[in-house]
Every structure is written in structure tokens, then in C-alpha cells.
ModelCIF file with pLDDT and N, C-alpha, C, O atoms, coordinates in Angstrom:
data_MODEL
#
_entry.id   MODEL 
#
_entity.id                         1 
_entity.type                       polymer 
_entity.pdbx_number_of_molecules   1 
#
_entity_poly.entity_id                      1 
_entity_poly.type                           'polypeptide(L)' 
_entity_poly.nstd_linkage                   no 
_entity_poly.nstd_monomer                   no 
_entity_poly.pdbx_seq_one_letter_code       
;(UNK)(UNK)(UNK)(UNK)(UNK)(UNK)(UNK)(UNK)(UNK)(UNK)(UNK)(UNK)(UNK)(UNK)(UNK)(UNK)
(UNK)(UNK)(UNK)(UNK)(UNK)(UNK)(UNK)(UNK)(UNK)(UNK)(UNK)(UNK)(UNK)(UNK)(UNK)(UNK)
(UNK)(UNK)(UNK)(UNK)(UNK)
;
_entity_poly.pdbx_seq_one_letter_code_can   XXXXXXXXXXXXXXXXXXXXXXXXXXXXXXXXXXXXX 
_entity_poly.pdbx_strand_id                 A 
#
loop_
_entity_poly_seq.entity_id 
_entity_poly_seq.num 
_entity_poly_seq.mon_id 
_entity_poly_seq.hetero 
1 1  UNK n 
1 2  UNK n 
1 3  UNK n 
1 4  UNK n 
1 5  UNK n 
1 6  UNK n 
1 7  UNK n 
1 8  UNK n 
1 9  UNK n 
1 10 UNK n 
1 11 UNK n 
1 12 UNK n 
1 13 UNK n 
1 14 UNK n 
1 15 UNK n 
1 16 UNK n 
1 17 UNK n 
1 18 UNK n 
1 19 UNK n 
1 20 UNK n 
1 21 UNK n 
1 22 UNK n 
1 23 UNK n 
1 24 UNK n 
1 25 UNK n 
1 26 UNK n 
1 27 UNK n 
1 28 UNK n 
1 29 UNK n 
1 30 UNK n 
1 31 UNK n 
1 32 UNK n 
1 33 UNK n 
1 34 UNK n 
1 35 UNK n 
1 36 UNK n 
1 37 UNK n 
#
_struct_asym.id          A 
_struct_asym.entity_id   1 
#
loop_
_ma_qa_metric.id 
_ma_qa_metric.mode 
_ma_qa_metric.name 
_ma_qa_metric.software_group_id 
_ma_qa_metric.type 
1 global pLDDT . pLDDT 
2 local  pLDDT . pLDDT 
#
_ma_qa_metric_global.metric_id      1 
_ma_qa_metric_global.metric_value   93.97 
_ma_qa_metric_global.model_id       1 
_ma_qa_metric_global.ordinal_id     1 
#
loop_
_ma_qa_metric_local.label_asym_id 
_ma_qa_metric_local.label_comp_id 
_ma_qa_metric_local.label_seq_id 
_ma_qa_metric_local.metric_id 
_ma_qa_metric_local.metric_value 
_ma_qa_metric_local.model_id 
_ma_qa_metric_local.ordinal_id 
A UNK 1  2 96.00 1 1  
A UNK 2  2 97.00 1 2  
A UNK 3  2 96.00 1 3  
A UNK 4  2 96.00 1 4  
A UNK 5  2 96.00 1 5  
A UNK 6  2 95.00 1 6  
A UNK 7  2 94.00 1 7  
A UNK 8  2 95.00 1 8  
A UNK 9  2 94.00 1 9  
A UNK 10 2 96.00 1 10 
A UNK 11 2 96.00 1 11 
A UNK 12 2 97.00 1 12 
A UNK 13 2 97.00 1 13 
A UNK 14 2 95.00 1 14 
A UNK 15 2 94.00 1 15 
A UNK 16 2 96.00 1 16 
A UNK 17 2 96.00 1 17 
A UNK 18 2 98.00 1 18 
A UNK 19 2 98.00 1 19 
A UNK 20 2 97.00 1 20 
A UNK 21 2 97.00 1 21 
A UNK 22 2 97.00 1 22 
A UNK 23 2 95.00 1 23 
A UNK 24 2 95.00 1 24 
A UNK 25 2 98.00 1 25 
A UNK 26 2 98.00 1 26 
A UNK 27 2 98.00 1 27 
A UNK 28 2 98.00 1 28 
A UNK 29 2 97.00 1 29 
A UNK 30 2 97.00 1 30 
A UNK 31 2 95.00 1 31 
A UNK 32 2 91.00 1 32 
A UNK 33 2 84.00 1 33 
A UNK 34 2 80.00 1 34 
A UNK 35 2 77.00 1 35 
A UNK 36 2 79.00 1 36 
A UNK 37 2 82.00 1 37 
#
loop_
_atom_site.group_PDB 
_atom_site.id 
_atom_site.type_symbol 
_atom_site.label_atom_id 
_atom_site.label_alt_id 
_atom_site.label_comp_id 
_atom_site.label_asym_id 
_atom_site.label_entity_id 
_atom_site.label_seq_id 
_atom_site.pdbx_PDB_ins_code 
_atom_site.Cartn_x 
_atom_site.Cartn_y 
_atom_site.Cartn_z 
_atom_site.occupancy 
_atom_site.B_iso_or_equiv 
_atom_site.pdbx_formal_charge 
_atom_site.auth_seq_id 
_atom_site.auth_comp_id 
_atom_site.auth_asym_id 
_atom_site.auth_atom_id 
_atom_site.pdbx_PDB_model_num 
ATOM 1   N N  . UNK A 1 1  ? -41.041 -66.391 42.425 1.00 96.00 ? 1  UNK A N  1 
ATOM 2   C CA . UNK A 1 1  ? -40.508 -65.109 42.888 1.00 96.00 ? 1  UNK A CA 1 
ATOM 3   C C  . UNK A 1 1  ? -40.720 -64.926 44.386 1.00 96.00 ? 1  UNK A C  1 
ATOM 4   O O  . UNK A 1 1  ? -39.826 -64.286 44.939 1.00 96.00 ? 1  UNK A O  1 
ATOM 5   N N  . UNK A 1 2  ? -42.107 -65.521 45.458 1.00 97.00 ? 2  UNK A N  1 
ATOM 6   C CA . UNK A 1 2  ? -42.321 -65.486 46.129 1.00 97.00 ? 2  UNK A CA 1 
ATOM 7   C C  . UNK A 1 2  ? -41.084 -65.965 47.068 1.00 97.00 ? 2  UNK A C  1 
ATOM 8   O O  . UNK A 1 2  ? -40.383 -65.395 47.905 1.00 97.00 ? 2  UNK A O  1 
ATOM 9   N N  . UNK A 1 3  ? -41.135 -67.048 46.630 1.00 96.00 ? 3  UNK A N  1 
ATOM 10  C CA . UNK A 1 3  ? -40.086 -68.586 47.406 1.00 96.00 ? 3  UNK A CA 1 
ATOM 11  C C  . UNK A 1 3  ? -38.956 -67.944 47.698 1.00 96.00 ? 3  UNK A C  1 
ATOM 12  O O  . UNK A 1 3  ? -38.391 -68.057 48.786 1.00 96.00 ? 3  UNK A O  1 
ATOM 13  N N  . UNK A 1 4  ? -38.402 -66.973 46.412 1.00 96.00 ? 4  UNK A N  1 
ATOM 14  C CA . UNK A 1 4  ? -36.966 -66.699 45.922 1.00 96.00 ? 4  UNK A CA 1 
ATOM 15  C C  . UNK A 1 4  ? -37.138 -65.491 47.313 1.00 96.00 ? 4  UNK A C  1 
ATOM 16  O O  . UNK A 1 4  ? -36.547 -65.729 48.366 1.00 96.00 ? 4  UNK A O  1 
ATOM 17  N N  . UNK A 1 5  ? -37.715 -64.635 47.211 1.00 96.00 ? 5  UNK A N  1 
ATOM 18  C CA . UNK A 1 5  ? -37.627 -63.687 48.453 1.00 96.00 ? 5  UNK A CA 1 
ATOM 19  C C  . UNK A 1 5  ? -37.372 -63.836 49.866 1.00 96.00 ? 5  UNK A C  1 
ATOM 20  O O  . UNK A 1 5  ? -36.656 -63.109 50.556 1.00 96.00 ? 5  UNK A O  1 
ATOM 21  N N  . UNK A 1 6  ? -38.191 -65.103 50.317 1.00 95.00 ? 6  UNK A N  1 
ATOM 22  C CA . UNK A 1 6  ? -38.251 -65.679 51.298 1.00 95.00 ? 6  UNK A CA 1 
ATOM 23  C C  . UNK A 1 6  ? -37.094 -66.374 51.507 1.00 95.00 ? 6  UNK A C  1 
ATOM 24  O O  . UNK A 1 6  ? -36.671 -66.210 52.651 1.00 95.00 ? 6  UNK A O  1 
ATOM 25  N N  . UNK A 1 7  ? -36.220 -67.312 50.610 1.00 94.00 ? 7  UNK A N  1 
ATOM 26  C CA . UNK A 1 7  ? -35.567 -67.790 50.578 1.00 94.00 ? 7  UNK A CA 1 
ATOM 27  C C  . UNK A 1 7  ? -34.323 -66.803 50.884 1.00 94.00 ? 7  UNK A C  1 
ATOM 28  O O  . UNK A 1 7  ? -33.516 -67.347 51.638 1.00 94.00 ? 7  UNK A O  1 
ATOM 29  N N  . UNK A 1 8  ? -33.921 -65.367 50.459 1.00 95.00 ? 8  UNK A N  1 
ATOM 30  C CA . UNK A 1 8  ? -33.103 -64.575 50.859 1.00 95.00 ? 8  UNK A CA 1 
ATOM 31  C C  . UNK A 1 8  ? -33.539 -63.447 52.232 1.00 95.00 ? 8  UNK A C  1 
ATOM 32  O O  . UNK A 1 8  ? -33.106 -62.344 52.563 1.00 95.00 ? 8  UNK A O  1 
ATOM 33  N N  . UNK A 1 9  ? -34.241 -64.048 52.601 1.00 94.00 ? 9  UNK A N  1 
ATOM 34  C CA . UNK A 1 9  ? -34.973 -63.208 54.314 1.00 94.00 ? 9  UNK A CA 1 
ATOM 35  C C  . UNK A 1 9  ? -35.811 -62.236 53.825 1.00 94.00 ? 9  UNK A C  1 
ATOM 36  O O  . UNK A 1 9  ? -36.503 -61.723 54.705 1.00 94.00 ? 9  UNK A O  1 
ATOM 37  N N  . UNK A 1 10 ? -35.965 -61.852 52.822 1.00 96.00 ? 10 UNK A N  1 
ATOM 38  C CA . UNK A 1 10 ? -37.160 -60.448 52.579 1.00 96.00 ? 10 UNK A CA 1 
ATOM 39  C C  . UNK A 1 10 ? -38.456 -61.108 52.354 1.00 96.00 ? 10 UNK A C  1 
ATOM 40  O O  . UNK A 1 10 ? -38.694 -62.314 52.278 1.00 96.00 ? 10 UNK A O  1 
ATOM 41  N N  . UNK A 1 11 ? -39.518 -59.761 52.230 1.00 96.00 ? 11 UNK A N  1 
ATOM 42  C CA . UNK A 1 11 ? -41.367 -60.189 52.144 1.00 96.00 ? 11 UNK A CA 1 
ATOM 43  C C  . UNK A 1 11 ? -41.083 -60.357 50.729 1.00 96.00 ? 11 UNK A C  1 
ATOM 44  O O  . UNK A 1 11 ? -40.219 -59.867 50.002 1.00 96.00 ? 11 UNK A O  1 
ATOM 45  N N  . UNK A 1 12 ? -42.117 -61.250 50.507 1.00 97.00 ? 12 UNK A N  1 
ATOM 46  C CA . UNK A 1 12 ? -42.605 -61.212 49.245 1.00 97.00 ? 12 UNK A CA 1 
ATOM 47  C C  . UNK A 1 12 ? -43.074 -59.917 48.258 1.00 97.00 ? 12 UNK A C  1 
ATOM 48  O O  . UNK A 1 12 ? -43.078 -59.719 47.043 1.00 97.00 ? 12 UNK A O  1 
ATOM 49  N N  . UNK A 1 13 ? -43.396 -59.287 49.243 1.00 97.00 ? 13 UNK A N  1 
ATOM 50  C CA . UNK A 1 13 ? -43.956 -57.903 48.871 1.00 97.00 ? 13 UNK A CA 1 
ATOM 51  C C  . UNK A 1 13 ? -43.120 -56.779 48.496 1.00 97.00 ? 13 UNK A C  1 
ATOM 52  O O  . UNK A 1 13 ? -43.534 -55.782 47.904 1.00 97.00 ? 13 UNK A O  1 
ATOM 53  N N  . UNK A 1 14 ? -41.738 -57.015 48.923 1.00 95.00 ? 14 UNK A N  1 
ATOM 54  C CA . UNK A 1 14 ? -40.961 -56.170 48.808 1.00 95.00 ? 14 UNK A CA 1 
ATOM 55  C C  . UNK A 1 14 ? -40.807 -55.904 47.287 1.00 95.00 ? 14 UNK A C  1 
ATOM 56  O O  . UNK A 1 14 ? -41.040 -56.773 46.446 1.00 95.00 ? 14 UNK A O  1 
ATOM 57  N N  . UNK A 1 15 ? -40.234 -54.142 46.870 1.00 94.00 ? 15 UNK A N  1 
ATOM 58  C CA . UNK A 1 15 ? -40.399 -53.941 45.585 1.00 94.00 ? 15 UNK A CA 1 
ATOM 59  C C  . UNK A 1 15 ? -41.860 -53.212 44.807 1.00 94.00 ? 15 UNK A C  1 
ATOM 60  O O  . UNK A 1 15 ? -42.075 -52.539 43.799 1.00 94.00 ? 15 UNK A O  1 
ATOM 61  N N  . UNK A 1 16 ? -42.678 -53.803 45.947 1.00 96.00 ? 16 UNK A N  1 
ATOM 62  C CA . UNK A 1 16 ? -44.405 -53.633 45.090 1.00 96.00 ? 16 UNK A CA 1 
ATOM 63  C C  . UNK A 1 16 ? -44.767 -51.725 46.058 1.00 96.00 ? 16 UNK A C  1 
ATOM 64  O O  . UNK A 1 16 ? -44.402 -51.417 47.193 1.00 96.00 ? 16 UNK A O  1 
ATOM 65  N N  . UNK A 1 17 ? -45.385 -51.044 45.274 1.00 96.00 ? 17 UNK A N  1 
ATOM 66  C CA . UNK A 1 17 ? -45.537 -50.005 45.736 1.00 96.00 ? 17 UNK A CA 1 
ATOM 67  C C  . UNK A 1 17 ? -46.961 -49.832 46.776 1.00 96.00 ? 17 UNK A C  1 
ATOM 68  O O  . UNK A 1 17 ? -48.138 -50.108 46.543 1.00 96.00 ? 17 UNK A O  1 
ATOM 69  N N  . UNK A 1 18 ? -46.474 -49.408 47.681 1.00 98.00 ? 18 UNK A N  1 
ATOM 70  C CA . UNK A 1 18 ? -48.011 -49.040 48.474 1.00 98.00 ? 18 UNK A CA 1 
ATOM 71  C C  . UNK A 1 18 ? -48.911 -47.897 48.609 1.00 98.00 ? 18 UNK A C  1 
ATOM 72  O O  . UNK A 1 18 ? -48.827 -46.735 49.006 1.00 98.00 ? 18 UNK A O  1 
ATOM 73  N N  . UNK A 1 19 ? -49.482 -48.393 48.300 1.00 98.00 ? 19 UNK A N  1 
ATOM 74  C CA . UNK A 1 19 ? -50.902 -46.550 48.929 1.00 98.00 ? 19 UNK A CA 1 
ATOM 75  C C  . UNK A 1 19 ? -51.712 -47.090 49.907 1.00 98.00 ? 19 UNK A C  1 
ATOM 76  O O  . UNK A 1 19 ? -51.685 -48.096 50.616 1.00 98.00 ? 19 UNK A O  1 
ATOM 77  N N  . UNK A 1 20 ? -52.604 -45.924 49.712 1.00 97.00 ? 20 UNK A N  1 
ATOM 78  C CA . UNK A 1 20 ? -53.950 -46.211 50.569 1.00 97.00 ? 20 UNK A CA 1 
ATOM 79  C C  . UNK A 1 20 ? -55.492 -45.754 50.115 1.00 97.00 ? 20 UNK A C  1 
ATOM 80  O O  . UNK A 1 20 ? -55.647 -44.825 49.323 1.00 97.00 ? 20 UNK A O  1 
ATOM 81  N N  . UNK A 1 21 ? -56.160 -46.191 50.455 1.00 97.00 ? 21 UNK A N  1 
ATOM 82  C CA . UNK A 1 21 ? -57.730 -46.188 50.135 1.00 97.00 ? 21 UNK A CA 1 
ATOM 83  C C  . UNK A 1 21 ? -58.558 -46.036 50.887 1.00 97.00 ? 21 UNK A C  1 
ATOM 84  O O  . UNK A 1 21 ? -58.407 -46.246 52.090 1.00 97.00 ? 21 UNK A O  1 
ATOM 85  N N  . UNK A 1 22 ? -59.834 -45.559 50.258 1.00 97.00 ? 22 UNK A N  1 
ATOM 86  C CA . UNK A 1 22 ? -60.716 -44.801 51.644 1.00 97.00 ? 22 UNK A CA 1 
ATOM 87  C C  . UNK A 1 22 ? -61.029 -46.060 52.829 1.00 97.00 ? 22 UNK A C  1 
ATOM 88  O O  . UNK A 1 22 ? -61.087 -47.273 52.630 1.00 97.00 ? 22 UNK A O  1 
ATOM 89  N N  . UNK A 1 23 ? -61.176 -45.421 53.914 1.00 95.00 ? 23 UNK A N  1 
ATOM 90  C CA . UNK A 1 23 ? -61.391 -45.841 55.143 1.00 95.00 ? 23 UNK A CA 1 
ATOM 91  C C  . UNK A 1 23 ? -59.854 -46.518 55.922 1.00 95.00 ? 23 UNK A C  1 
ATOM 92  O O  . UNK A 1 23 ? -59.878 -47.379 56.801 1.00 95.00 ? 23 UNK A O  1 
ATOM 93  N N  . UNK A 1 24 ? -58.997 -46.095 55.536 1.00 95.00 ? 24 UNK A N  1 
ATOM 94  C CA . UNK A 1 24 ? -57.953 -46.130 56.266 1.00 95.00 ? 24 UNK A CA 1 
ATOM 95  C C  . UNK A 1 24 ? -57.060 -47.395 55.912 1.00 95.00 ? 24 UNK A C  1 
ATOM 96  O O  . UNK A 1 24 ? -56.110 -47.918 56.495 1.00 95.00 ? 24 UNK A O  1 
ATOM 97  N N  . UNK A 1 25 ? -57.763 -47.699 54.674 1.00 98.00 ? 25 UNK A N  1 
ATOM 98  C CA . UNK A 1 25 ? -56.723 -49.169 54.337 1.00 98.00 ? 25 UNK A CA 1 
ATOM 99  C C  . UNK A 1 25 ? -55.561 -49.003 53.327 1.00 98.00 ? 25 UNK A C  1 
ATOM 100 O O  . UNK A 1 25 ? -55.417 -48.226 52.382 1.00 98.00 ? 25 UNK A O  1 
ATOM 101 N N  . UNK A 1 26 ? -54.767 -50.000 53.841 1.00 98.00 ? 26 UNK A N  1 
ATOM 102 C CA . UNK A 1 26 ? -53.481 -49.901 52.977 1.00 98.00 ? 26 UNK A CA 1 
ATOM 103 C C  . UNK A 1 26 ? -53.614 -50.783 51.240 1.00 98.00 ? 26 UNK A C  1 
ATOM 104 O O  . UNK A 1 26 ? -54.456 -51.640 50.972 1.00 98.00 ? 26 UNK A O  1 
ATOM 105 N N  . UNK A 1 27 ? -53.024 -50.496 50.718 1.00 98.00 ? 27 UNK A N  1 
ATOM 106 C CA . UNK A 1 27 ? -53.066 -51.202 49.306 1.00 98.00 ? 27 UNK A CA 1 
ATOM 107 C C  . UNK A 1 27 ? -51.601 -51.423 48.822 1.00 98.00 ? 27 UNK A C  1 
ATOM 108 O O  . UNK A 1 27 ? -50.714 -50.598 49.041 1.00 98.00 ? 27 UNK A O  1 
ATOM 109 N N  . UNK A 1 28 ? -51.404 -52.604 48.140 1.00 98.00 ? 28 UNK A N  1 
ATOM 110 C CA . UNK A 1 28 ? -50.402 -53.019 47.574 1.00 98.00 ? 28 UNK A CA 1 
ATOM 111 C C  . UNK A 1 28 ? -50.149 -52.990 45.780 1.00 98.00 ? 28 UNK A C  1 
ATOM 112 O O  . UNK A 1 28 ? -50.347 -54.070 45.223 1.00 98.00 ? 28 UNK A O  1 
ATOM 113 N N  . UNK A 1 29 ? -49.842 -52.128 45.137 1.00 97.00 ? 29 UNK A N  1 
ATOM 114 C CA . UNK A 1 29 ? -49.969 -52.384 43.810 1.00 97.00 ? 29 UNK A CA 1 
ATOM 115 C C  . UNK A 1 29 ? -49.492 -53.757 43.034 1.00 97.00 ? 29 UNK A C  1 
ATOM 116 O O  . UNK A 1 29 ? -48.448 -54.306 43.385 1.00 97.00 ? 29 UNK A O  1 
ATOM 117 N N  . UNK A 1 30 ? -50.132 -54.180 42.183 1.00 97.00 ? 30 UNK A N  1 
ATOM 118 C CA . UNK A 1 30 ? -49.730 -55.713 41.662 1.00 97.00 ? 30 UNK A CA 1 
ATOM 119 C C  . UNK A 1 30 ? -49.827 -55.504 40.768 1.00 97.00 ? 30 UNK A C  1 
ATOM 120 O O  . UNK A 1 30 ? -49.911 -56.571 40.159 1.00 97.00 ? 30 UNK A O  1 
ATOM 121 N N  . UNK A 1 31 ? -49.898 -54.546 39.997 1.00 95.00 ? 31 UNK A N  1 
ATOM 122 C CA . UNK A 1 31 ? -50.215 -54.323 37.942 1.00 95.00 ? 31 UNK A CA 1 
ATOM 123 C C  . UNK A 1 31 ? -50.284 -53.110 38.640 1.00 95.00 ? 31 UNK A C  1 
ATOM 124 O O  . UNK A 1 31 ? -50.902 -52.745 39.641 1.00 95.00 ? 31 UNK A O  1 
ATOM 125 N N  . UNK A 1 32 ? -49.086 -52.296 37.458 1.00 91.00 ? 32 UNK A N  1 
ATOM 126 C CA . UNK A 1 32 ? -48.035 -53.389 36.721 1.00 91.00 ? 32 UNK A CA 1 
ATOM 127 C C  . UNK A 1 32 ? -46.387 -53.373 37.689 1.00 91.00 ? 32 UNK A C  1 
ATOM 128 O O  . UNK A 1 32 ? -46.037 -52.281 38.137 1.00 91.00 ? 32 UNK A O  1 
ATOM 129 N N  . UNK A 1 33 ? -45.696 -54.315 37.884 1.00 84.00 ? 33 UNK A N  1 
ATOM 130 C CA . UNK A 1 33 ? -44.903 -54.600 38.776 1.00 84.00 ? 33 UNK A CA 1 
ATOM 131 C C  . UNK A 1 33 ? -43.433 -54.403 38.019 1.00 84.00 ? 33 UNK A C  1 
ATOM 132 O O  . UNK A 1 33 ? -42.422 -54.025 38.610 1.00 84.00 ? 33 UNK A O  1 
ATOM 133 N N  . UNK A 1 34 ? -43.511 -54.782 36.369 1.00 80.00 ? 34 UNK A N  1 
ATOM 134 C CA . UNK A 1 34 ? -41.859 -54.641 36.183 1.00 80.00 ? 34 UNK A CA 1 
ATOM 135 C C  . UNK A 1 34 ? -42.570 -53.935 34.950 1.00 80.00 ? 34 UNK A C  1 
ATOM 136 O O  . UNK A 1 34 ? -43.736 -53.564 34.815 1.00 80.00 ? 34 UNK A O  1 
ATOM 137 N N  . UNK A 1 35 ? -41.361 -53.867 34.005 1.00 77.00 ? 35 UNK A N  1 
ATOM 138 C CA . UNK A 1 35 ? -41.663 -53.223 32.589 1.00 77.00 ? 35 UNK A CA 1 
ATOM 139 C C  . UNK A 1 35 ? -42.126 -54.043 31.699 1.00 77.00 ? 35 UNK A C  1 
ATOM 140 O O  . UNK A 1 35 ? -42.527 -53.472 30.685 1.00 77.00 ? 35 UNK A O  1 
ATOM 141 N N  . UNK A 1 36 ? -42.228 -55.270 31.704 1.00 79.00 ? 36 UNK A N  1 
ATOM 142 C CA . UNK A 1 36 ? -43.015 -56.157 30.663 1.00 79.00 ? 36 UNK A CA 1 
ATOM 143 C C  . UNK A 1 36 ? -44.868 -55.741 31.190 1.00 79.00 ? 36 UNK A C  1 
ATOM 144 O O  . UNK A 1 36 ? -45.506 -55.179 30.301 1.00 79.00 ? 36 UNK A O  1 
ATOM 145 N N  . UNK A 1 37 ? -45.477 -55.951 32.252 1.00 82.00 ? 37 UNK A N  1 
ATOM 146 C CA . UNK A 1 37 ? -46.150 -55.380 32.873 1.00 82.00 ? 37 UNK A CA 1 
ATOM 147 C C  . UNK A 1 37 ? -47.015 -54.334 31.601 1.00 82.00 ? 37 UNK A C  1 
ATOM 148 O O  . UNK A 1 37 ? -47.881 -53.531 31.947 1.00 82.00 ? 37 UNK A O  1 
#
């Protein structure tokens, strides 16, 4: 899925939701990502 992103110009990351957490850091959610998840 990684490869496949890259392979069409986007992050890998794209799709995944972000927040944030104490002391000013960003977070990436990874669970759960689709509906099987």
C-alpha cells in the first residue's frame, strides 16, 4: 500500500487521520484505518 502511494506521487500517510498529544506532538492514527480494521 505504501509503494502503491508513492508510486502515484502521494505520502504514504495519506488517508490516516491526525491529532495531537501532550507536549505539542503530532500523531498519526494506524488502528483502525479501513472497515475490516
Amino acid at each position: 500500500d505504501s509503494l502503491r502511494a508513492l508510486q502515484a506521487g502521494r505520502s504514504p500517510v495519506e488517508g490516516h487521520r491526525f491529532g495531537t498529544a501532550p507536549g505539542g506532538r503530532v500523531t498519526v492514527r494506524v488502528l483502525p484505518h479501513d472497515p475490516v480494521d
